[in-house]
PDB file of N, CA and C in Angstrom:
ATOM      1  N   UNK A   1       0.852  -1.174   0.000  1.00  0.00           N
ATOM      2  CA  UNK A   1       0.000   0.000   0.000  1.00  0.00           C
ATOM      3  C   UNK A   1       0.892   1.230   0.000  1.00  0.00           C
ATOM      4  N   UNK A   2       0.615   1.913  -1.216  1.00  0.00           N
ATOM      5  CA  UNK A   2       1.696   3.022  -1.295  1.00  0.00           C
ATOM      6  C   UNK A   2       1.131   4.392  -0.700  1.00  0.00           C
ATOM      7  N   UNK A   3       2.349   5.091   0.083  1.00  0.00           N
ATOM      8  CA  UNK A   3       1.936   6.269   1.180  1.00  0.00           C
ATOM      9  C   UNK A   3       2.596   7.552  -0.012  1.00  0.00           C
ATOM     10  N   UNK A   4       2.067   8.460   0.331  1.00  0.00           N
ATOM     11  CA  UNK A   4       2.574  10.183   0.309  1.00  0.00           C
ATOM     12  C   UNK A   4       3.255  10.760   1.464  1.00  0.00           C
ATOM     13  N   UNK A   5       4.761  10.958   1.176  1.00  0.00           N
ATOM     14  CA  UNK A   5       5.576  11.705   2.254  1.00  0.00           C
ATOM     15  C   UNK A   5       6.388  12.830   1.419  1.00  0.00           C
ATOM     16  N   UNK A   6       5.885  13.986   1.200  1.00  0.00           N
ATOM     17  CA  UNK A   6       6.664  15.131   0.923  1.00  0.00           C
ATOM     18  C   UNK A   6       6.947  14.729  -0.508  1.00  0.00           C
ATOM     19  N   UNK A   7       5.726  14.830  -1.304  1.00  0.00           N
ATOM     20  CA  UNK A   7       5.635  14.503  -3.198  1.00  0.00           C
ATOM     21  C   UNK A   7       6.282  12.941  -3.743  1.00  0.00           C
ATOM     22  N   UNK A   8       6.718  12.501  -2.798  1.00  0.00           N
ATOM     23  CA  UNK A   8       7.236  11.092  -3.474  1.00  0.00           C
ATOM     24  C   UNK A   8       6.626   9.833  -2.569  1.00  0.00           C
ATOM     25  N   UNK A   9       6.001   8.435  -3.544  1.00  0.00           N
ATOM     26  CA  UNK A   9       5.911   7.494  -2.751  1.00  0.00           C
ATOM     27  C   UNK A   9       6.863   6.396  -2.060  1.00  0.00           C
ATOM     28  N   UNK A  10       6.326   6.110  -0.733  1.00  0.00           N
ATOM     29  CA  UNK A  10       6.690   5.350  -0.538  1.00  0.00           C
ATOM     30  C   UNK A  10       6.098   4.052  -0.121  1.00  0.00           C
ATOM     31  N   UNK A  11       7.084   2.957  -0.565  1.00  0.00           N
ATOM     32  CA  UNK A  11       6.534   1.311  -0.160  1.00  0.00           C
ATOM     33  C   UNK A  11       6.589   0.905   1.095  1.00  0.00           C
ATOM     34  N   UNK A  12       5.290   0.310   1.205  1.00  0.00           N
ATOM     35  CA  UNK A  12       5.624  -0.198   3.131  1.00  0.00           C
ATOM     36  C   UNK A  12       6.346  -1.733   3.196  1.00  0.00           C
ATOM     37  N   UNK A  13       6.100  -2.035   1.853  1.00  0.00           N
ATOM     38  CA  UNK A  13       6.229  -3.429   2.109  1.00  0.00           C
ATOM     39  C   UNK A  13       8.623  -3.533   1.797  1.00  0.00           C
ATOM     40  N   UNK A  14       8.844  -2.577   1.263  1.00  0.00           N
ATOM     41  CA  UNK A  14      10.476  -2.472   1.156  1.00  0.00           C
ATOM     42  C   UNK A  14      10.978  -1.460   2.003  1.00  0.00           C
ATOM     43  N   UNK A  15      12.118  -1.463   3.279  1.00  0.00           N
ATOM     44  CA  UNK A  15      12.144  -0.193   3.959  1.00  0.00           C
ATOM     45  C   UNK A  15      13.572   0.047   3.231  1.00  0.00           C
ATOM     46  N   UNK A  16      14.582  -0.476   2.242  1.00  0.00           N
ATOM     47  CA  UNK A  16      14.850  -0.136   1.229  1.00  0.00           C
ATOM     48  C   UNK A  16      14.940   0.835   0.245  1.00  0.00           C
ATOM     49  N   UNK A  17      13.449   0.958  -0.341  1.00  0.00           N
ATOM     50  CA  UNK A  17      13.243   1.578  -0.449  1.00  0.00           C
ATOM     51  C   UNK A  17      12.379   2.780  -0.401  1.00  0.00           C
ATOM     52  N   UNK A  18      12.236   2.629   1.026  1.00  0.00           N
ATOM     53  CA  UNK A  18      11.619   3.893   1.769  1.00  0.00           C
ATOM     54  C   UNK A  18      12.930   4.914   2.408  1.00  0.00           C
ATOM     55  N   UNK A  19      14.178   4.399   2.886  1.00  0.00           N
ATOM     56  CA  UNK A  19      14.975   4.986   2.740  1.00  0.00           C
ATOM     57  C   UNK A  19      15.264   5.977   1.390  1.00  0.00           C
ATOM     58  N   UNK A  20      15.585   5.439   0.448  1.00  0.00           N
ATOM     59  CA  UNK A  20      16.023   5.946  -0.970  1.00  0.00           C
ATOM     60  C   UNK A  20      14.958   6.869  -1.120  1.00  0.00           C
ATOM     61  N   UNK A  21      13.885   7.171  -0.993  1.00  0.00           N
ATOM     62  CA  UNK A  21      12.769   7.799  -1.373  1.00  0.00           C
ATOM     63  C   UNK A  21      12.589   8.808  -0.239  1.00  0.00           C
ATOM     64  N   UNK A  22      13.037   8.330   0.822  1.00  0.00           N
ATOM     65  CA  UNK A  22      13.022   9.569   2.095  1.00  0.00           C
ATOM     66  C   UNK A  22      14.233  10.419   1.622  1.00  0.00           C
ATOM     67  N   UNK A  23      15.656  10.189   1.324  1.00  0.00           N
ATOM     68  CA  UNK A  23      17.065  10.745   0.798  1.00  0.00           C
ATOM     69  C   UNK A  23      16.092  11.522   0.043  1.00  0.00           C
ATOM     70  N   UNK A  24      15.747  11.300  -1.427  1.00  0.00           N
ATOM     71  CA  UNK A  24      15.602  11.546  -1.926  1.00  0.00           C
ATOM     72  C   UNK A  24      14.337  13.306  -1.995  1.00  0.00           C
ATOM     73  N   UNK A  25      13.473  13.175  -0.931  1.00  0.00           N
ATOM     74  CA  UNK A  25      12.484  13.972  -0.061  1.00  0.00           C
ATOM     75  C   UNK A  25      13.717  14.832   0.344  1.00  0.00           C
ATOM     76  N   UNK A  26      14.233  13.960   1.089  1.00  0.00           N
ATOM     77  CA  UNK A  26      15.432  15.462   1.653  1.00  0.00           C
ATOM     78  C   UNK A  26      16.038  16.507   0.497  1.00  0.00           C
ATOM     79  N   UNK A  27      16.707  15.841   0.090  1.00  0.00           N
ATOM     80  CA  UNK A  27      17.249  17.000  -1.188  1.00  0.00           C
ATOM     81  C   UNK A  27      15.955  17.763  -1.941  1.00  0.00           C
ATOM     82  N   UNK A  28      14.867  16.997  -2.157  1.00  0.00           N
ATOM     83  CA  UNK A  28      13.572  18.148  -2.643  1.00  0.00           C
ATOM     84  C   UNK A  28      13.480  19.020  -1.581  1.00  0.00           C
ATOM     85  N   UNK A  29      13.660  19.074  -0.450  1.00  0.00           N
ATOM     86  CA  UNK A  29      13.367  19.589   0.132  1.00  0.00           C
ATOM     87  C   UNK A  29      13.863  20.840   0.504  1.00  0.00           C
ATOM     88  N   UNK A  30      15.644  20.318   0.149  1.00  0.00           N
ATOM     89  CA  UNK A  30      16.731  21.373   0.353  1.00  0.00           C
ATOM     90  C   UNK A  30      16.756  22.648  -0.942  1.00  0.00           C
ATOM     91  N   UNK A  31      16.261  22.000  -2.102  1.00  0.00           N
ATOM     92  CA  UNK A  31      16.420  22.545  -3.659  1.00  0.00           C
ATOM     93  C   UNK A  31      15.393  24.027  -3.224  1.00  0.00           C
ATOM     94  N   UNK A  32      14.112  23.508  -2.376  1.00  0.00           N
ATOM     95  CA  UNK A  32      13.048  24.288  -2.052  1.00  0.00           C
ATOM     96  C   UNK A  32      12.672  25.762  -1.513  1.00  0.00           C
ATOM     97  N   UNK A  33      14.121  25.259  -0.694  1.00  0.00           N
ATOM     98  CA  UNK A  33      14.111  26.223   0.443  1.00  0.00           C
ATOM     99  C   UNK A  33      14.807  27.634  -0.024  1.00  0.00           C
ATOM    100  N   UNK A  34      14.861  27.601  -0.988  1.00  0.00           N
ATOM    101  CA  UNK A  34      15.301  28.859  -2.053  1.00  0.00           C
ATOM    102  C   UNK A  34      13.916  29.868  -2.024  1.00  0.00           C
ATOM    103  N   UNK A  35      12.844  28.988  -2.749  1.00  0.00           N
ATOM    104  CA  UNK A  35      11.257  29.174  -3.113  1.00  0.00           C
ATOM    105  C   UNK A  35      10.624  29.750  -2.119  1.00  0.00           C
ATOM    106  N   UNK A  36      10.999  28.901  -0.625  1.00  0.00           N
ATOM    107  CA  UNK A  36      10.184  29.406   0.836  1.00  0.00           C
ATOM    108  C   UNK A  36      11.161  30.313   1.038  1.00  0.00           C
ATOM    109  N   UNK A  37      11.887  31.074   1.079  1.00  0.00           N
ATOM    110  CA  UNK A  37      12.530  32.192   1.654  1.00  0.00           C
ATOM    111  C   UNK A  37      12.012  33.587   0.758  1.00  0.00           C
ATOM    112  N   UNK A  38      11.300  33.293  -0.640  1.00  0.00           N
ATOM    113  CA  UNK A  38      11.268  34.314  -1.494  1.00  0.00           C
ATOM    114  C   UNK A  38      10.027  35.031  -0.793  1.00  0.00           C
ATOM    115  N   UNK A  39       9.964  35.910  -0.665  1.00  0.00           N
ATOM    116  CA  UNK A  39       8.655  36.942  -0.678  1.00  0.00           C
ATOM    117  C   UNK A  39       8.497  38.071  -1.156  1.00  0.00           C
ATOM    118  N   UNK A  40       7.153  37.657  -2.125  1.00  0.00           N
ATOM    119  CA  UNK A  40       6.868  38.618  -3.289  1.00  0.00           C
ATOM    120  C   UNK A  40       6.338  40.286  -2.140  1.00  0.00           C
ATOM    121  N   UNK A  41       6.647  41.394  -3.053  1.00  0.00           N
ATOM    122  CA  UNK A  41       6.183  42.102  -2.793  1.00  0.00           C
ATOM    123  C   UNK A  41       5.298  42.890  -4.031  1.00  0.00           C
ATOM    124  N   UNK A  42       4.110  44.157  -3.140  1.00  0.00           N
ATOM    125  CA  UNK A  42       3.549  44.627  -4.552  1.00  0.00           C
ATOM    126  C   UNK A  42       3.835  46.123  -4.339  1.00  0.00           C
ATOM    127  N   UNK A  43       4.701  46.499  -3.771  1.00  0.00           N
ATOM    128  CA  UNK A  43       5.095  47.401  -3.885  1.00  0.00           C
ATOM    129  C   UNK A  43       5.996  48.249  -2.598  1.00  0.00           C
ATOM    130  N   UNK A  44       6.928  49.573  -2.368  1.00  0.00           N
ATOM    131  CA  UNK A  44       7.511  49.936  -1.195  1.00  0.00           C
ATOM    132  C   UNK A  44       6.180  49.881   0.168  1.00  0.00           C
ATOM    133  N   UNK A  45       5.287  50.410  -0.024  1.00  0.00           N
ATOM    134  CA  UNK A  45       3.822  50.793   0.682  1.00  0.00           C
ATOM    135  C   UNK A  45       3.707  49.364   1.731  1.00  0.00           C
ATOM    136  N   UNK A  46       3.505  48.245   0.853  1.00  0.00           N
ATOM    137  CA  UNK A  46       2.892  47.231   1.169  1.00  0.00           C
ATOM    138  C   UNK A  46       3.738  46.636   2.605  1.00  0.00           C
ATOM    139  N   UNK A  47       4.839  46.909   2.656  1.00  0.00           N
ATOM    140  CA  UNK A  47       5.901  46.466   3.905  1.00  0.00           C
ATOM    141  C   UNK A  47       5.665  46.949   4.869  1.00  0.00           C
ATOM    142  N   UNK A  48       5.516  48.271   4.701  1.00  0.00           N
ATOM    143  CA  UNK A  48       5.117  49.234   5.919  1.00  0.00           C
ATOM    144  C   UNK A  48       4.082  48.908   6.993  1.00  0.00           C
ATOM    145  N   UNK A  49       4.054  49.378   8.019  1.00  0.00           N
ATOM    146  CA  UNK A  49       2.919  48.922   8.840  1.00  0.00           C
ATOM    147  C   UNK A  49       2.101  50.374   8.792  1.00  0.00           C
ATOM    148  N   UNK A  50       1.328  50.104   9.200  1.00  0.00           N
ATOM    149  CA  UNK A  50      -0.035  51.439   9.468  1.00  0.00           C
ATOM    150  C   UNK A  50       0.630  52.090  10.389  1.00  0.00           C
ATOM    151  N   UNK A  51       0.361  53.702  10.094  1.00  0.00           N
ATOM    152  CA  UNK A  51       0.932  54.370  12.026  1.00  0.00           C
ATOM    153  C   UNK A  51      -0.542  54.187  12.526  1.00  0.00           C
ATOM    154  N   UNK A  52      -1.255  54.459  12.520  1.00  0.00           N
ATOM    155  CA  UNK A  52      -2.855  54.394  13.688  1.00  0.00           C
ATOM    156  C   UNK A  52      -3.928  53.227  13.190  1.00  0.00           C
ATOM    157  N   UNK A  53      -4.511  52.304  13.368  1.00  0.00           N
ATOM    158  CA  UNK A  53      -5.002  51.446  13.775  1.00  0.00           C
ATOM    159  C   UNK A  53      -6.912  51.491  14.390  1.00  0.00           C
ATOM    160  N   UNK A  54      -7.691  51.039  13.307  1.00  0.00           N
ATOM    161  CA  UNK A  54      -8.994  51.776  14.349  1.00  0.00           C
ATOM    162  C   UNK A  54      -9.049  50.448  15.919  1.00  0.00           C
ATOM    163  N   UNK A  55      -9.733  50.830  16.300  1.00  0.00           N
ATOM    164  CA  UNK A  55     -10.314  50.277  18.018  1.00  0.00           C
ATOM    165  C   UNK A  55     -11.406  50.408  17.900  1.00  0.00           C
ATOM    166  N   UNK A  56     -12.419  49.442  18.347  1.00  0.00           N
ATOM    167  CA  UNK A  56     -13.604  49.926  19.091  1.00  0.00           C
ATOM    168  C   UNK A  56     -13.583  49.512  20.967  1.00  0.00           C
ATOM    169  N   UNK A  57     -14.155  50.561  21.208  1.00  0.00           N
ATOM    170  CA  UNK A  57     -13.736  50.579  22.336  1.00  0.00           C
ATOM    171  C   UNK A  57     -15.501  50.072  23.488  1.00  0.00           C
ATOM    172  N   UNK A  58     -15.691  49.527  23.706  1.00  0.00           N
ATOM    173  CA  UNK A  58     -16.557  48.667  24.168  1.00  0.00           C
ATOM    174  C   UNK A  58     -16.814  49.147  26.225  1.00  0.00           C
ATOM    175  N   UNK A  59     -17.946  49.430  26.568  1.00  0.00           N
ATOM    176  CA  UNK A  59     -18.049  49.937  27.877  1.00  0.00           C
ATOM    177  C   UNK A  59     -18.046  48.234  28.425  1.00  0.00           C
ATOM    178  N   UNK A  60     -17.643  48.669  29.376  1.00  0.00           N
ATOM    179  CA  UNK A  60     -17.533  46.833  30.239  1.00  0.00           C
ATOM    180  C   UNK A  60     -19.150  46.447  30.887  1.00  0.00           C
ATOM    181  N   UNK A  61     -20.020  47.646  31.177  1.00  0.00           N
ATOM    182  CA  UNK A  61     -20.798  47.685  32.125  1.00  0.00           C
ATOM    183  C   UNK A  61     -22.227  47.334  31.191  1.00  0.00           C
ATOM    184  N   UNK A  62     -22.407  48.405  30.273  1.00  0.00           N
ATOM    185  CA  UNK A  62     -23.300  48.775  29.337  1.00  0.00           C
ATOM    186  C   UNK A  62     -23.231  48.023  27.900  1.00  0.00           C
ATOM    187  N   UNK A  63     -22.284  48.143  27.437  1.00  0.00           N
ATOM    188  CA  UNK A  63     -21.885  47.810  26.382  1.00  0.00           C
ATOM    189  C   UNK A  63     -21.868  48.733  24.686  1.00  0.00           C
ATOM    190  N   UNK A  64     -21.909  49.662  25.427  1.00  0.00           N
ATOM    191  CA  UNK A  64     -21.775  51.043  24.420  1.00  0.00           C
ATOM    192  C   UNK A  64     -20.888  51.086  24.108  1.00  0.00           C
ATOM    193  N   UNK A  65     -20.560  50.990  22.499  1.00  0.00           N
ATOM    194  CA  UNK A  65     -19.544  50.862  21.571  1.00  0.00           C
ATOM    195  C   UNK A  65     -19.205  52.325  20.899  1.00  0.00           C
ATOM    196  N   UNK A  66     -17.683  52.188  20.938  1.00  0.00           N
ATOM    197  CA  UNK A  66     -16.814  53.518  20.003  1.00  0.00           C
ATOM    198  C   UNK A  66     -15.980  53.383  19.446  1.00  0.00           C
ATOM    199  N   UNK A  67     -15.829  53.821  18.161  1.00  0.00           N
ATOM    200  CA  UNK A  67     -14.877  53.486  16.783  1.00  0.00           C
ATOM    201  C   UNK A  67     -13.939  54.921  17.539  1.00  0.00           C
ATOM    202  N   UNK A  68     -12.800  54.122  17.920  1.00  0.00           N
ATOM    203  CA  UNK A  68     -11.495  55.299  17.425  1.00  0.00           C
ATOM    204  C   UNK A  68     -10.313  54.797  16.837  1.00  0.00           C
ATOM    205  N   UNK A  69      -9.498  55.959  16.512  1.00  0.00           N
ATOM    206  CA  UNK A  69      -8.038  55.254  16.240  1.00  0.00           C
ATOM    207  C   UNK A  69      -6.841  55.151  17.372  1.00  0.00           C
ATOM    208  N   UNK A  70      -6.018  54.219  16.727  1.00  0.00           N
ATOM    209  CA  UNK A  70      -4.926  53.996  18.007  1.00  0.00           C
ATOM    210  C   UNK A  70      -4.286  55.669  18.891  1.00  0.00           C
ATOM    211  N   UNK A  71      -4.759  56.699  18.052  1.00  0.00           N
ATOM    212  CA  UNK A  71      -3.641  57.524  18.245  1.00  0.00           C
ATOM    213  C   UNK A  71      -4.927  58.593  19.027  1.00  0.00           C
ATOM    214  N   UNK A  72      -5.771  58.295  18.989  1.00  0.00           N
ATOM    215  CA  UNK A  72      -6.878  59.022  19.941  1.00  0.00           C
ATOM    216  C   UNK A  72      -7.075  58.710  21.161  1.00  0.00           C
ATOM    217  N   UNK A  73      -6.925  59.946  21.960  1.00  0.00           N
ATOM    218  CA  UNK A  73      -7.196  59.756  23.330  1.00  0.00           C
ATOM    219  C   UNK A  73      -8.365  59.375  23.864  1.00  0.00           C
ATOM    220  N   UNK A  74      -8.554  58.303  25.072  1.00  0.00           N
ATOM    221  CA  UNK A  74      -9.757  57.597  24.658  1.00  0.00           C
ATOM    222  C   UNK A  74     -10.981  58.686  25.930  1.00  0.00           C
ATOM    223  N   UNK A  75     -10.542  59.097  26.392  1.00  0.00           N
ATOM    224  CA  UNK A  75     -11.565  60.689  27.161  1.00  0.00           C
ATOM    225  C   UNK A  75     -11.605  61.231  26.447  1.00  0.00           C
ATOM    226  N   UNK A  76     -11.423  62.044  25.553  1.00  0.00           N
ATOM    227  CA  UNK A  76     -11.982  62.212  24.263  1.00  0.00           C
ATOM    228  C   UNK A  76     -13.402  62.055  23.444  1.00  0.00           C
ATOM    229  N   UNK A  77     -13.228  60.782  23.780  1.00  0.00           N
ATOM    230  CA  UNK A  77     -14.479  59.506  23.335  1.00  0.00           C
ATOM    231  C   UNK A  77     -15.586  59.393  24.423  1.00  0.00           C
ATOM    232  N   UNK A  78     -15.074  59.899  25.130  1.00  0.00           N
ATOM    233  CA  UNK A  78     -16.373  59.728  26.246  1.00  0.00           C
ATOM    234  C   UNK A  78     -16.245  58.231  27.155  1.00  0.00           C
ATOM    235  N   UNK A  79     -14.807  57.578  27.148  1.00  0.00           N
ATOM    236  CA  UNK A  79     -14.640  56.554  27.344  1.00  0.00           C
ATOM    237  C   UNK A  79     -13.603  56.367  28.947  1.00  0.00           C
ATOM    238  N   UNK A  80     -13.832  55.821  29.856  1.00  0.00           N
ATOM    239  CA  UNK A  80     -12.644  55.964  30.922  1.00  0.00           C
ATOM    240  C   UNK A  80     -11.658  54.303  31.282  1.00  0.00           C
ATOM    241  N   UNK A  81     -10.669  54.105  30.588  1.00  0.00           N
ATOM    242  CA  UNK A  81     -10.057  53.311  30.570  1.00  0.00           C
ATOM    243  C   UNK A  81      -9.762  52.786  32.223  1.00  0.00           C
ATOM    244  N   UNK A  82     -10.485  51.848  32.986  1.00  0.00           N
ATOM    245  CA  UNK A  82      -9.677  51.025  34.136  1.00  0.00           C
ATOM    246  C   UNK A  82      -9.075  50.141  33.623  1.00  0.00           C
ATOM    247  N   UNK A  83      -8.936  49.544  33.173  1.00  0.00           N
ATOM    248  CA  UNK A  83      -7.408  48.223  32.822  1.00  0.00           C
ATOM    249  C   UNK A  83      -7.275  48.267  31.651  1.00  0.00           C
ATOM    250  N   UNK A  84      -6.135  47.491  31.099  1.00  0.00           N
ATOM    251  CA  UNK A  84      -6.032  47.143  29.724  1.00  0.00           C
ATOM    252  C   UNK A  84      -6.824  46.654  28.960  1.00  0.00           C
ATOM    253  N   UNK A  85      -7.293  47.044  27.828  1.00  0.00           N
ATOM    254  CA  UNK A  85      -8.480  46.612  27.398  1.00  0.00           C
ATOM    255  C   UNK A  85      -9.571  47.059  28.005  1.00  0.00           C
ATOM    256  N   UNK A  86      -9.922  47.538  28.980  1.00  0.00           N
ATOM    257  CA  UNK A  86     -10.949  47.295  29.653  1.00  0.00           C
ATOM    258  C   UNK A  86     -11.618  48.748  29.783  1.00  0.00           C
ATOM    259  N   UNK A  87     -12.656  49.540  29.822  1.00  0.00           N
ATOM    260  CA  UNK A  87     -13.508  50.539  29.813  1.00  0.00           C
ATOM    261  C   UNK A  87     -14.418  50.443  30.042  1.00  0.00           C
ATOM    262  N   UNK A  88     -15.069  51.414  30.592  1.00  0.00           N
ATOM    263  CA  UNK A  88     -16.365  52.234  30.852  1.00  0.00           C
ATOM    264  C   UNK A  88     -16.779  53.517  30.665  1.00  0.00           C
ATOM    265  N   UNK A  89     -17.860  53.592  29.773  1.00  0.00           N
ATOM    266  CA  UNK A  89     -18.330  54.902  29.567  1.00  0.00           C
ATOM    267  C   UNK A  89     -18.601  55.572  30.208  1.00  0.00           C
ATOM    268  N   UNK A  90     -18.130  57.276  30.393  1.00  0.00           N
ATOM    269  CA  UNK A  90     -18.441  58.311  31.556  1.00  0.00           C
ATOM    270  C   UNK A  90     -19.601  58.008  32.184  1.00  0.00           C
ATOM    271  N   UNK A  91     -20.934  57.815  31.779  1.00  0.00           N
ATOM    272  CA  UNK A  91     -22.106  57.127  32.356  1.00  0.00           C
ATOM    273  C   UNK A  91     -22.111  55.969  33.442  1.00  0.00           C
ATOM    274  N   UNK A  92     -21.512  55.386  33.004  1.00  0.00           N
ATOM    275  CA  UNK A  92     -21.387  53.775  33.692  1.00  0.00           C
ATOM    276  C   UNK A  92     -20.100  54.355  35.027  1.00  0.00           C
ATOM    277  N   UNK A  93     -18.971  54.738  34.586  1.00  0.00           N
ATOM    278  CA  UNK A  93     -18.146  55.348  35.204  1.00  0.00           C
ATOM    279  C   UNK A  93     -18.466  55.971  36.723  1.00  0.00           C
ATOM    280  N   UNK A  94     -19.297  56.952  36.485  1.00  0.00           N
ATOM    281  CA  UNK A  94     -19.688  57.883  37.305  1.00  0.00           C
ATOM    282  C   UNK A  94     -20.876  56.921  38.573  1.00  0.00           C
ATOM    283  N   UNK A  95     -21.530  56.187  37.645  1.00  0.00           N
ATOM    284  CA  UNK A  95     -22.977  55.081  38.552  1.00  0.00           C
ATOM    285  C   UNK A  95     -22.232  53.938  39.289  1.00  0.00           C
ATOM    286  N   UNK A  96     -20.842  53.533  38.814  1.00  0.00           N
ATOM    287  CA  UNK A  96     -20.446  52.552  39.478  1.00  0.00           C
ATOM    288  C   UNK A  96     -19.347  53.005  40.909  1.00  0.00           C
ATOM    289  N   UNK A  97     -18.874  54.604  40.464  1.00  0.00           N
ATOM    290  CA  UNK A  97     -17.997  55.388  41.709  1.00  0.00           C
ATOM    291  C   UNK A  97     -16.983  55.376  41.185  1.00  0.00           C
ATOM    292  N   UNK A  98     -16.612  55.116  39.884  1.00  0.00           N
ATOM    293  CA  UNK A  98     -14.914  55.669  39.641  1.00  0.00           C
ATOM    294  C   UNK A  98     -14.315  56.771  39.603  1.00  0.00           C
ATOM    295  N   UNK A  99     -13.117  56.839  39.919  1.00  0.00           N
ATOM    296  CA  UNK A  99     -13.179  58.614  40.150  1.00  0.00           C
ATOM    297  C   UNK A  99     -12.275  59.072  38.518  1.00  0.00           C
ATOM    298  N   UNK A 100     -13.519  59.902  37.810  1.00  0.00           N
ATOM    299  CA  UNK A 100     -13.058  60.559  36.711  1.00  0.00           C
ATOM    300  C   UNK A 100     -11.506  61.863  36.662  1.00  0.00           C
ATOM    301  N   UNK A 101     -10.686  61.556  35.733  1.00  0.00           N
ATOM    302  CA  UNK A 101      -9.778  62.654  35.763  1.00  0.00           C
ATOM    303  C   UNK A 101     -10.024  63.084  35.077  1.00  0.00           C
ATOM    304  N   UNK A 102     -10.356  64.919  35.187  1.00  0.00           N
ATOM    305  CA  UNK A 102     -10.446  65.754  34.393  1.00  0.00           C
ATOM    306  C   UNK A 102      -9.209  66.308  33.639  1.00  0.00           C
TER     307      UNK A 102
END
């Protein structure tokens, strides 16, 4: 019963030549590694990363949602950051006792 290991078969019933056919996998494999290192690009732009990033920024309490970008302050938004990730809207903020900085 013949198997698939890395584009070439091999026999179960000869380990013979399942050796020769594994060798043989290796060097395809080595010829390859030319191919996996290449990466196309479509242009200078495309490498770059974004400078700002949108967020929505989600109340923990309520669940009142706000589109900003990374580079916006999130009081601003009407939003009061307690942990990472984590917020509440001035509303929720104020009903649960956090103390707002102006």
């Amino acid at each position: 019963m013949p198997s698939k290991l890395f584009g070439s078969t091999l026999s179960t019933t000869s380990s013979s030549s399942s050796t020769s056919s594994a060798s043989s996998s290796d060097s395809d494999l080595s010829s390859d590694s030319s191919v996996s290192s290449y990466r196309p690009t479509m242009g200078s732009s495309s490498t770059r990363r974004p400078i700002a990033s949108v967020e929505v920024l989600r109340c923990l309490r309520c669940a009142r949602a706000v589109e900003t970008t990374s580079t916006d302050d999130v009081a601003s938004m009407g939003m009061v950051r307690i942990a990472h990730n984590l917020y509440y809207c001035q509303r929720c903020a104020k009903m649960v006792g956090y103390k707002l900085t102006d």
